[in-house]
Structure formats: C-alpha cells, structure tokens
Protein backbone atom coordinates (compact mmCIF):
# COMPACT_ATOMS: atom_id res chain seq x y z
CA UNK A 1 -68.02 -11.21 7.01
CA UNK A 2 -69.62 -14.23 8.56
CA UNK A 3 -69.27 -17.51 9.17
CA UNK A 4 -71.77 -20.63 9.40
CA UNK A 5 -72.97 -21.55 12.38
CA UNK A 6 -73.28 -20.72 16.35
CA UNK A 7 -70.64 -18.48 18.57
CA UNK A 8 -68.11 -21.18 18.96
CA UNK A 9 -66.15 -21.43 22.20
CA UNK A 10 -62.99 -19.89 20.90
CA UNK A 11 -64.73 -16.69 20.04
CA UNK A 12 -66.76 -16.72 23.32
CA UNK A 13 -63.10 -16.75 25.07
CA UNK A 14 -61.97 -14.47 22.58
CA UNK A 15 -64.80 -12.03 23.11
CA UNK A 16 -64.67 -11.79 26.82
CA UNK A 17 -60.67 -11.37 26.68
CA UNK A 18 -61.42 -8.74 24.68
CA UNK A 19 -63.62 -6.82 26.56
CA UNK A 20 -61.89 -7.87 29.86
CA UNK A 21 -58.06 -6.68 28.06
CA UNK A 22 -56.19 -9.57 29.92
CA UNK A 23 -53.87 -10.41 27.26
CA UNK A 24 -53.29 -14.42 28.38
CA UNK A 25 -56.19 -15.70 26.96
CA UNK A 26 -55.60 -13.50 23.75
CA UNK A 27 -52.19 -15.01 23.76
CA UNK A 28 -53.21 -18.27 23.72
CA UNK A 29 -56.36 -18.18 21.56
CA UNK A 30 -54.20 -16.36 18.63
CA UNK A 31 -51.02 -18.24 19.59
CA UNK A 32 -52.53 -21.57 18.12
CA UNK A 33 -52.75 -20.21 14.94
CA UNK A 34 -49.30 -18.82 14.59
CA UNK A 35 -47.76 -21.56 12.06
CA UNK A 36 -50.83 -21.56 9.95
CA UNK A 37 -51.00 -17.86 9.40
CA UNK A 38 -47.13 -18.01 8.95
CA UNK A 39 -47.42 -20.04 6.05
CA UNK A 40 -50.33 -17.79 4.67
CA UNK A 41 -47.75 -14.85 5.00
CA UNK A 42 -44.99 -16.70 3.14
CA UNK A 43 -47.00 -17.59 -0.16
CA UNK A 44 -48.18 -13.68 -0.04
CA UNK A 45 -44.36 -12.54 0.53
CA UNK A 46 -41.95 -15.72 -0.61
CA UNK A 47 -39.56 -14.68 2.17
CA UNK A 48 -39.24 -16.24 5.31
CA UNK A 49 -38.05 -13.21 7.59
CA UNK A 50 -40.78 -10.91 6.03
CA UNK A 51 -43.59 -14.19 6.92
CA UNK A 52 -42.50 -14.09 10.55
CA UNK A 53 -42.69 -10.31 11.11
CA UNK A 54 -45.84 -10.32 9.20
CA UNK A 55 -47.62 -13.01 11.28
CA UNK A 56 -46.56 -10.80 14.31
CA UNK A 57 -48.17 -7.68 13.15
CA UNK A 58 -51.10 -9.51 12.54
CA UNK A 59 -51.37 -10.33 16.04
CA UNK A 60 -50.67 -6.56 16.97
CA UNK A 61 -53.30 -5.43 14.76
CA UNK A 62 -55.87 -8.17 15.99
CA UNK A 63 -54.96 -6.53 19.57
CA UNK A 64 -55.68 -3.42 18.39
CA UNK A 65 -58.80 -4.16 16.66
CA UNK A 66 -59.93 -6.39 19.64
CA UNK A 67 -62.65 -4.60 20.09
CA UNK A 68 -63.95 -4.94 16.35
CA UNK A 69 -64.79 -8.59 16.81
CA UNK A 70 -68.30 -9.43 17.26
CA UNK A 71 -67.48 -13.56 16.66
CA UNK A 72 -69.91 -13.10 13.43
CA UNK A 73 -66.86 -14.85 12.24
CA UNK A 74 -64.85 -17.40 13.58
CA UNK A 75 -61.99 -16.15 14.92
CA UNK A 76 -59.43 -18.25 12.24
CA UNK A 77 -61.18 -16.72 9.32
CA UNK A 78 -61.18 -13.09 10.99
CA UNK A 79 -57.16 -13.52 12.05
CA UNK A 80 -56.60 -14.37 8.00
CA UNK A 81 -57.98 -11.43 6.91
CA UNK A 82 -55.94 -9.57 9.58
CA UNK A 83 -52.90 -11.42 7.99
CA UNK A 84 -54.07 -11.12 4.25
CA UNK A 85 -54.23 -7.14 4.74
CA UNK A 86 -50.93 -6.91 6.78
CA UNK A 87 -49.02 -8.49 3.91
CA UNK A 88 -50.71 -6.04 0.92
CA UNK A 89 -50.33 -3.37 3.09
CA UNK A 90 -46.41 -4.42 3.58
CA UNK A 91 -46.43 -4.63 0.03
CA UNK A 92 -47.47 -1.78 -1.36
CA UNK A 93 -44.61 -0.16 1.10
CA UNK A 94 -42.12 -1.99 -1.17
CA UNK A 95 -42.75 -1.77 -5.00
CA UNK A 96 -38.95 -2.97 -5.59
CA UNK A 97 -40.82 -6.65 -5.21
CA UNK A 98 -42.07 -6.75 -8.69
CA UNK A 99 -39.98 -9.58 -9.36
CA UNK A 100 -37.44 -9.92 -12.66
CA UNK A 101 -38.89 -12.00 -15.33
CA UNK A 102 -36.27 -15.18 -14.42
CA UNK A 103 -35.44 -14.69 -10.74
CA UNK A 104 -36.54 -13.23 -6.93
CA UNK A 105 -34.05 -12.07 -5.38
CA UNK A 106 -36.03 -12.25 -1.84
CA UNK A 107 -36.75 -15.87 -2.09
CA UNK A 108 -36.14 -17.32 1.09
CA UNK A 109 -36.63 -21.54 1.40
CA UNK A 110 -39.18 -22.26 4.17
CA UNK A 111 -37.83 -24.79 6.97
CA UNK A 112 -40.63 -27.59 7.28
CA UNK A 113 -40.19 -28.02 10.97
CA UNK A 114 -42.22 -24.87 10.64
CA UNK A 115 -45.31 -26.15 8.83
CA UNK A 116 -48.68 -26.48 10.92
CA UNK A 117 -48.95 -29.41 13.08
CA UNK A 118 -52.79 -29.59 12.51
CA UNK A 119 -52.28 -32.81 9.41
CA UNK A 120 -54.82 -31.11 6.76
CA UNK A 121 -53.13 -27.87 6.88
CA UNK A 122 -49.94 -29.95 6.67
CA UNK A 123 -51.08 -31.10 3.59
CA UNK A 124 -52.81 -28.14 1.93
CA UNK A 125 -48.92 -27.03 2.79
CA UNK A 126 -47.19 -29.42 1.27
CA UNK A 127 -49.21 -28.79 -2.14
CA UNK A 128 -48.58 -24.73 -1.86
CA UNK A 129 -44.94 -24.11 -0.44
CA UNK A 130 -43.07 -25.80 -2.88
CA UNK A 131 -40.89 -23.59 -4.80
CA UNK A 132 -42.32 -23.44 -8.16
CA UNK A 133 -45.49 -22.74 -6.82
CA UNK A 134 -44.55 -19.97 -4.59
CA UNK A 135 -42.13 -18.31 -7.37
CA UNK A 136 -45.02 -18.55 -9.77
CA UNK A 137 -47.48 -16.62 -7.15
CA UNK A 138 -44.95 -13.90 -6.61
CA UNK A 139 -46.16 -13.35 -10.65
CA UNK A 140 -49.10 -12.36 -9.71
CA UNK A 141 -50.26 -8.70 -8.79
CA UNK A 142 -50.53 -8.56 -5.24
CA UNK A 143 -53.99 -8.37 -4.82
CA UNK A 144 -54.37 -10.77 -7.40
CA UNK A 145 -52.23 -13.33 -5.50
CA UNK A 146 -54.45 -12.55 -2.10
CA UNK A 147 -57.65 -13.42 -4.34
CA UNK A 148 -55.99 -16.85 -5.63
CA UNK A 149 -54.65 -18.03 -2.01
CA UNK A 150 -57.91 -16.97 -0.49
CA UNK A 151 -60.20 -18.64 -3.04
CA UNK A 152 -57.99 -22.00 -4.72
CA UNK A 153 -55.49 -22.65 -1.45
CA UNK A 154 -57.74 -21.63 1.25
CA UNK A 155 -61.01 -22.69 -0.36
CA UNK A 156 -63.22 -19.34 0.70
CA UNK A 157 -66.46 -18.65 -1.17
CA UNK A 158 -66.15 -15.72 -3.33
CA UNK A 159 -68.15 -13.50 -0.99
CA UNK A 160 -66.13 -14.59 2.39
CA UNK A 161 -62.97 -13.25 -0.04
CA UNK A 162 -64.76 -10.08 -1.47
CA UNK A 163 -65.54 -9.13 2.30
CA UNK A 164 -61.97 -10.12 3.22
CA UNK A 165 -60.52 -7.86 0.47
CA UNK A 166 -63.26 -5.24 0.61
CA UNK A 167 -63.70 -5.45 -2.73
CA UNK A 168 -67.22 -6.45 -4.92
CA UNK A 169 -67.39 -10.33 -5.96
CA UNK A 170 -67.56 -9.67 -9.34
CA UNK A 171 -63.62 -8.39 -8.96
CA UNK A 172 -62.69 -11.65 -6.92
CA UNK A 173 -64.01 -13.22 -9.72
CA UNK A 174 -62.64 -11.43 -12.14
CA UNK A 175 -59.19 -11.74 -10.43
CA UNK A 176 -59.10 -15.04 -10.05
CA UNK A 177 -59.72 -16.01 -13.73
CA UNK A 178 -56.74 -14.06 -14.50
CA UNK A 179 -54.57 -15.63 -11.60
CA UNK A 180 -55.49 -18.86 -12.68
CA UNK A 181 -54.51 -18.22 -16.08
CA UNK A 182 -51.11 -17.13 -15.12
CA UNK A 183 -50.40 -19.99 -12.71
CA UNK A 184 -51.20 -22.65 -15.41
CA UNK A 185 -48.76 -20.87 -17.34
CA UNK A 186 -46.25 -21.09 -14.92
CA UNK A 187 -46.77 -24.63 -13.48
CA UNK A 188 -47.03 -26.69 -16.64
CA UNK A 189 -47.93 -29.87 -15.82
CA UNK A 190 -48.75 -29.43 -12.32
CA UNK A 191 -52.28 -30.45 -10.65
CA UNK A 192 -53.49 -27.38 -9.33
CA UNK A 193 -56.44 -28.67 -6.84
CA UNK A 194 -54.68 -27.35 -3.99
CA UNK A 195 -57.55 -28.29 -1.34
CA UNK A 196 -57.52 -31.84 -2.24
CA UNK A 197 -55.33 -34.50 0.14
CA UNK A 198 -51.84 -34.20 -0.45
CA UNK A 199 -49.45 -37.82 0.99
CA UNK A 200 -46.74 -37.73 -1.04
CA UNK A 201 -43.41 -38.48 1.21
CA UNK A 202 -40.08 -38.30 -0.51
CA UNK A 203 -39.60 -41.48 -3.04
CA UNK A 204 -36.54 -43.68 -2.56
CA UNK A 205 -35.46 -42.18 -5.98
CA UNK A 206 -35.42 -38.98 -4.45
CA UNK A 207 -33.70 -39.50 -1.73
CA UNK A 208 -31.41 -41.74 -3.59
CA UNK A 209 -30.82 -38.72 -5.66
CA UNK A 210 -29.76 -36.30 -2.42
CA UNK A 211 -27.50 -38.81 -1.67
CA UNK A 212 -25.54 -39.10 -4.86
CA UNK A 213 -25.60 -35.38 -4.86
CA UNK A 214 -24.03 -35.03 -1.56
CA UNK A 215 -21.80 -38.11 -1.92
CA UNK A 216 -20.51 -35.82 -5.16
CA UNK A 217 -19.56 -33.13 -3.49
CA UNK A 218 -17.61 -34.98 -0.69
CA UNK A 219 -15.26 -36.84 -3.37
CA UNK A 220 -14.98 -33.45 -4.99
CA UNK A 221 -16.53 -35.64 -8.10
CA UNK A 222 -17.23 -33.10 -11.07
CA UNK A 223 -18.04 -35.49 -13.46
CA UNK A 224 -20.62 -37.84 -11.22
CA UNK A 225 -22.49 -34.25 -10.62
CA UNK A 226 -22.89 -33.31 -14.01
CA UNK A 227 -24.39 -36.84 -14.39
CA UNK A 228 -27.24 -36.17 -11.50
CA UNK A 229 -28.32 -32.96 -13.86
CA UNK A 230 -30.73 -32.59 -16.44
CA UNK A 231 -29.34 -30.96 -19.98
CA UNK A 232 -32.10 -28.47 -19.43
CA UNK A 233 -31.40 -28.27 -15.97
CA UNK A 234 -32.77 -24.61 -14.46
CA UNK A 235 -30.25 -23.31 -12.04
CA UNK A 236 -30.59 -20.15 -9.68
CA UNK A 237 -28.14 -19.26 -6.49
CA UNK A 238 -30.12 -16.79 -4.31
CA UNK A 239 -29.98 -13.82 -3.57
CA UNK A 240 -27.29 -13.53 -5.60
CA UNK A 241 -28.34 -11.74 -8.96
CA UNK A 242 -27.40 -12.86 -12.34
CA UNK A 243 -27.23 -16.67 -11.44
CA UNK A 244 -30.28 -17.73 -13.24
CA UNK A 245 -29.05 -20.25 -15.54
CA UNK A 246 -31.19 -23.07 -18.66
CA UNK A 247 -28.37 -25.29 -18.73
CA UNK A 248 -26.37 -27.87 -16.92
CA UNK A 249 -22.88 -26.89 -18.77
CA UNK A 250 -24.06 -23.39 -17.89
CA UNK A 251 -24.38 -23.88 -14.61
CA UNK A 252 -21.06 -26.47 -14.22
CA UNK A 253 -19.10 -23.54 -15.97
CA UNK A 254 -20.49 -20.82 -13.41
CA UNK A 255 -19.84 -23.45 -10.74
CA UNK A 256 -15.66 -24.08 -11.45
CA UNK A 257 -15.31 -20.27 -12.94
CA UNK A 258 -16.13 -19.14 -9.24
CA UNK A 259 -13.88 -21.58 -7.76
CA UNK A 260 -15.78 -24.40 -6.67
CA UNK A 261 -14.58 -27.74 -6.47
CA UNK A 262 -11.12 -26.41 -6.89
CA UNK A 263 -7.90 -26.24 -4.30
CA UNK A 264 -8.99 -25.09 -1.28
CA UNK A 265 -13.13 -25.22 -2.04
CA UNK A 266 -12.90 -28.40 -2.79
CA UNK A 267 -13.57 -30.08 0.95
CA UNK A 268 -17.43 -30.49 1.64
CA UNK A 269 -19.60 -32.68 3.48
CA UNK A 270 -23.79 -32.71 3.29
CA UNK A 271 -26.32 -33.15 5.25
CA UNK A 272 -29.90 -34.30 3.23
CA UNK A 273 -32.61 -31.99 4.95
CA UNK A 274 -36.14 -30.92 3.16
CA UNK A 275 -36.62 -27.40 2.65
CA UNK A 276 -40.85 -26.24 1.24
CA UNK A 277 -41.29 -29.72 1.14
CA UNK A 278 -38.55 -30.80 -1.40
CA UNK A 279 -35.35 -32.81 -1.32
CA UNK A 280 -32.84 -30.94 -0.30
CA UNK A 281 -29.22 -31.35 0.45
CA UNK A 282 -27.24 -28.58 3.30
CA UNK A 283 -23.72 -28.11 2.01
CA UNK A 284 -21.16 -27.65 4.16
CA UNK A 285 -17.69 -26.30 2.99
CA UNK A 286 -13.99 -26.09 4.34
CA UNK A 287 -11.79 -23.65 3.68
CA UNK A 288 -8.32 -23.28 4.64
CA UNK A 289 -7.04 -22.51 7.73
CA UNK A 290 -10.94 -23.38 9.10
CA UNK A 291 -10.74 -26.17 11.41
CA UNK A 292 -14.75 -27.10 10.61
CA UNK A 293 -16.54 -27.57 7.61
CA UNK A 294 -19.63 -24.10 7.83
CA UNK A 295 -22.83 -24.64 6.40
CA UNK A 296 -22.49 -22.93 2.64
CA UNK A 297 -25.69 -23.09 0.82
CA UNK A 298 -28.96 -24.98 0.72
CA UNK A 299 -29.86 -26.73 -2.50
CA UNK A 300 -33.56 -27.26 -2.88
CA UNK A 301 -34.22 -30.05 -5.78
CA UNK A 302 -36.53 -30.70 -8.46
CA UNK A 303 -36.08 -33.98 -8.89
CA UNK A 304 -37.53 -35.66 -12.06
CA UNK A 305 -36.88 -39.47 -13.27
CA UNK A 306 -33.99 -39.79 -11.69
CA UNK A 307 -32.31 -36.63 -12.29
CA UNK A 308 -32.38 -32.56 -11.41
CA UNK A 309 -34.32 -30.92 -13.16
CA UNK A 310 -34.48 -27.71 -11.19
CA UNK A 311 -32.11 -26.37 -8.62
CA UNK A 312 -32.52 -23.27 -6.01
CA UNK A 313 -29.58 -22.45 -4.10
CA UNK A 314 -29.72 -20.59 -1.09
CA UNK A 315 -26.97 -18.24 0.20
CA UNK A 316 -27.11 -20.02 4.16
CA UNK A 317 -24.01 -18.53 5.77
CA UNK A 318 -25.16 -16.86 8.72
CA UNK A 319 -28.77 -17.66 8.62
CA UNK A 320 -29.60 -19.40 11.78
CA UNK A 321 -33.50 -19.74 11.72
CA UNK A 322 -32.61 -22.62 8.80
CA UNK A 323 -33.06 -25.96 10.54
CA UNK A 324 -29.73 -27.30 10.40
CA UNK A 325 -26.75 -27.05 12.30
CA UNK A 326 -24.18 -23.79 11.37
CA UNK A 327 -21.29 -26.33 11.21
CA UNK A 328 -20.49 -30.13 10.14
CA UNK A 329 -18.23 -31.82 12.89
CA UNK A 330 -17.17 -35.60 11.75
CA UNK A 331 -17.59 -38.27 13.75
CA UNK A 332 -14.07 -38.62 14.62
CA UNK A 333 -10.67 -36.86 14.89
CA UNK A 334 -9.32 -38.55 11.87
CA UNK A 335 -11.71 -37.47 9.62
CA UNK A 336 -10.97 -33.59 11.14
CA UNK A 337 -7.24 -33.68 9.97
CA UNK A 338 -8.07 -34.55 6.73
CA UNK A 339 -9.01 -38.31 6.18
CA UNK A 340 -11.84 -37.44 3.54
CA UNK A 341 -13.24 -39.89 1.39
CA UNK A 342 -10.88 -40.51 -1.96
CA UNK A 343 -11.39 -37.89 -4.54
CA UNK A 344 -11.30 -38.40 -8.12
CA UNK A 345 -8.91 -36.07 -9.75
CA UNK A 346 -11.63 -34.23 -12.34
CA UNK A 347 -11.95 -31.37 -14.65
CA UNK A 348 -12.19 -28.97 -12.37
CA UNK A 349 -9.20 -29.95 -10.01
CA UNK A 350 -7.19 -29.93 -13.37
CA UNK A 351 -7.61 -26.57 -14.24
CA UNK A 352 -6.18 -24.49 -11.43
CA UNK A 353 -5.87 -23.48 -7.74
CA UNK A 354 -6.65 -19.85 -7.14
CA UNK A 355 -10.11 -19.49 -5.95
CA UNK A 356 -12.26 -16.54 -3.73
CA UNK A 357 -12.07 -16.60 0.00
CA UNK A 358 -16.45 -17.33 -0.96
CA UNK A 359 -17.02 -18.01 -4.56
CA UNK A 360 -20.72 -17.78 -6.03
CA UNK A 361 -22.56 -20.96 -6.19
C-alpha cells in the first residue's frame, strides 16, 4: 500500500522509534490520531465501549508490527488499516451482532466532546455519526461496511482499499455497489456525499424543540409531549429489547404503562446536550426517598419541521464516559424540597400511582 509523495517527517520519526523501540515518540506520533481512529472504530462497531478498546488494540498491534512499516505509506493511512482489521477481526469473534431487522441492541450514542479536533475530520464526522447513518451501516456485512467507510467516508481510491482489505479491486468494487444500494435504502432522503463540507450547527427550531421537550418533562406535561411528536414518530429505548415502536400513541402508551410520568416518576429535570451530532436532551429523574434528581436516559432527536420525528433513548444510569453530569442539583435549596415548576394534572397522573422502582422508557 502506498501513498503519494516523499517520506514525510512523521514517518521518519516513526521509523527511527521503531527501530530504536523507545516507546515516547511512538506514543506521541500514534497518540495524535487517537480521536480520529476512534470514530473510524465506532461507524465499524456502533458502540462506544467496543470503539475505545478497539482504537487501543490498534495501537498494540501497530507496536507489534512496528517493524513492518517501511513509511511507503503515511503513517495515518497505515494506522487505519491497523484499525479497519482490528474491528473485522473483533467482529467475526461476535456473530450475535447481526443486528434485528428494527433495532441494535449495542447501540451506544457517541459523546461529541469526543470528535477530532482537526475541523475537516470534524466535519466528515458530523455527516457520518449521526444515528441513522450509523444504524443503517451496522446493515451492512461487515466487510461490506469496511469497503463503504473506506471508499465514500474516507475517500480512498479503490486500490489503497483493496490493499487495505487484502482483497482484489474488482471485490471493493463490487462491494461497494451493493453497500451503496443498501444505504440509499436506508437513508431516504439523505445526501450521501459524505466527503463534502459539512456546517450545519443546531437551528433555533431545534433547539427550541429540546427545550419544549425538557420543559415537558419538568411540569410532568403529558399532553404538551405528545404535541412535540410526530404521528409516525419512530421510537426505540436502548438496550432494552422490544421497545422499537412506528407510533407516537404507541410509544405514549409504552411510556405511562411502565410508569412514567406517574406518582413518584413523575419529578424530572433536563439538561439539552448533543449526542452523534444531534439534539439531544439528558433526563434526569427523582424518585422517592432520593434526595437528587440521577441522570435516567439520553434522548437523541430527529427533529423535523418542528417536531420529532425519530427518537433513540439511551439506558444512561451508570454510564459515566457520557458527557454529562451523573446527577441534577438545583440551583437552590428550595427547589431541593420540592418547589418544582407547576404541573398540569394530565392523563397520565389521572390514571394511577403504582409504578417500578425503574420503569422502561
């Protein structure tokens, strides 16, 4: 596999590190590269834990295979073929992650305070972490998905990825006509020019939208939710199976059947937060006898015209790599014993107290 042009500095340093063994200059060569190849891990795997212990085997294995570089590449492209082979190799080891036609259980939402710093990998990013795009990639056979992100996200000549892959270029080829095909089927309406500049920021309607969303949950206000929600709204709670839901009345009904915004999980407070670059809201719940409101789920949002059209929830208790803080303290005292914004009495507080110590969301 090569590369364009002369023995850049990097691999120089690289080279000499290797044949020296002093691991510092290793470290920090490889190091820069660590949020990058992190994000390459996640679209292979769509779970957040697996990206991060993925990314550090790469670097094992590029220790190990020191030796192996000749800087006929440059040393990026080499450590993302590293990473490409760690994650179908992890795969392979786990053929339980076929995923179910509706929902992946493994999804994990990827904090953006993680995303590379460098701004045009930032953006390629943006375009290739949201949710729908990474559920629809999980669709894909898994060296079928390595051929796609190597050749449409990436941008890598057919014969850089056949090398990569160690596979002929007429099967990259052949692969990625059938990848394609797939991800147009699952991204309807969706540009799929992955490479090209990516600015969008969150809209005032969306964030408008996270607010109203949050502001319904602290009044405990059932009906102003349902009004935030598509008809066709598509609903998941993960990893929670059996929660993948078409409707808005479905997913209300699932909602106050578990419990929710009924006596006793009815106290919550919110915290808008972006999660794979999307809206997002971090709910935060009360229960009694609790003197603090404990982060409950992450909602991811879809939001289109105004309303939700698709929302991923994300089991959060006990997950403290998300970037938000385990627990919601109010600004003052008064607020802790109970001073809560005035709740409207709704259909759900009507019809009944007895809830789960956790209730499904």
């Amino acid at each position: 596999m090569t590369d364009a042009g002369p023995l850049g500095a990097d691999e120089a340093t690289f080279i000499a590190a290797a044949r020296s063994g002093d691991t510092a200059p290793f470290a920090l060569l490889t190091e820069r590269h660590r949020r990058e190849l992190q994000v390459h891990c996640y679209r292979m795997l769509a779970n957040y834990e697996d990206a991060k212990d993925m990314t550090q085997e790469t670097f094992l294995r590029a220790w190990n295979k020191r030796e192996s570089f000749k800087g006929h590449a440059a040393l990026r492209t080499w450590l993302y073929r590293i990473a490409t082979n760690v994650c179908l190799d992890f795969l392979a080891k786990r053929d339980d992650r076929t995923p179910l036609p509706s929902e992946l259980l493994y999804l994990q939402p990827y904090p953006d305070r993680m995303l590379p710093e460098d701004p045009q990998e930032s953006a390629v990013a943006r375009e290739t972490i949201e949710l729908a795009f990474i559920v629809a990639a999980q669709h894909l056979p898994p060296r079928q998905r390595a051929v796609f992100i190597l050749r449409d996200v990436l941008g890598w000549p057919a014969p850089k990825a056949a090398d990569a892959l160690e596979v002929t270029v007429a099967s990259v080829t052949s692969a990625l006509r059938r990848a394609r095909v797939t991800m147009r089927e699952r991204l309807p309406g969706r540009r799929l020019d992955w490479r090209s500049p990516a600015t969008h920021e969150l809209s005032s309607d969306e964030r408008g939208v996270v607010k109203a969303y949050i502001d319904a949950h602290e009044r405990n206000d059932l009906d102003g939710l349902i009004a935030l929600l598509r008809d066709d709204l598509r609903f998941a709670m993960l990893p929670e199976s059996g929660t993948s839901v078409r409707t808005a009345k479905d997913a209300v009904d699932g909602w106050v059947a578990g419990g929710l915004f009924q006596r006793g999980h009815d106290d919550w407070r919110g915290i808008a937060t972006t999660v794979n670059r999307m809206p997002a809201a971090a709910l935060y719940l009360r229960t009694p006898g609790d003197p603090e409101h404990r982060l409950f789920a992450i909602a991811a949002l879809h939001i289109v015209d105004g309303k939700i059209a698709e929302l991923t929830g994300f089991d959060a208790d006990g997950k403290p790599w998300l970037d938000v803080p385990p627990a919601f303290r109010p600004l003052s005292a008064s607020s802790r014993s109970g001073s809560a914004p005035r709740r409207r009495e709704t259909s759900a507080s009507r019809r009944g107290s007895a809830a789960p110590s956790r209730p499904a969301r």
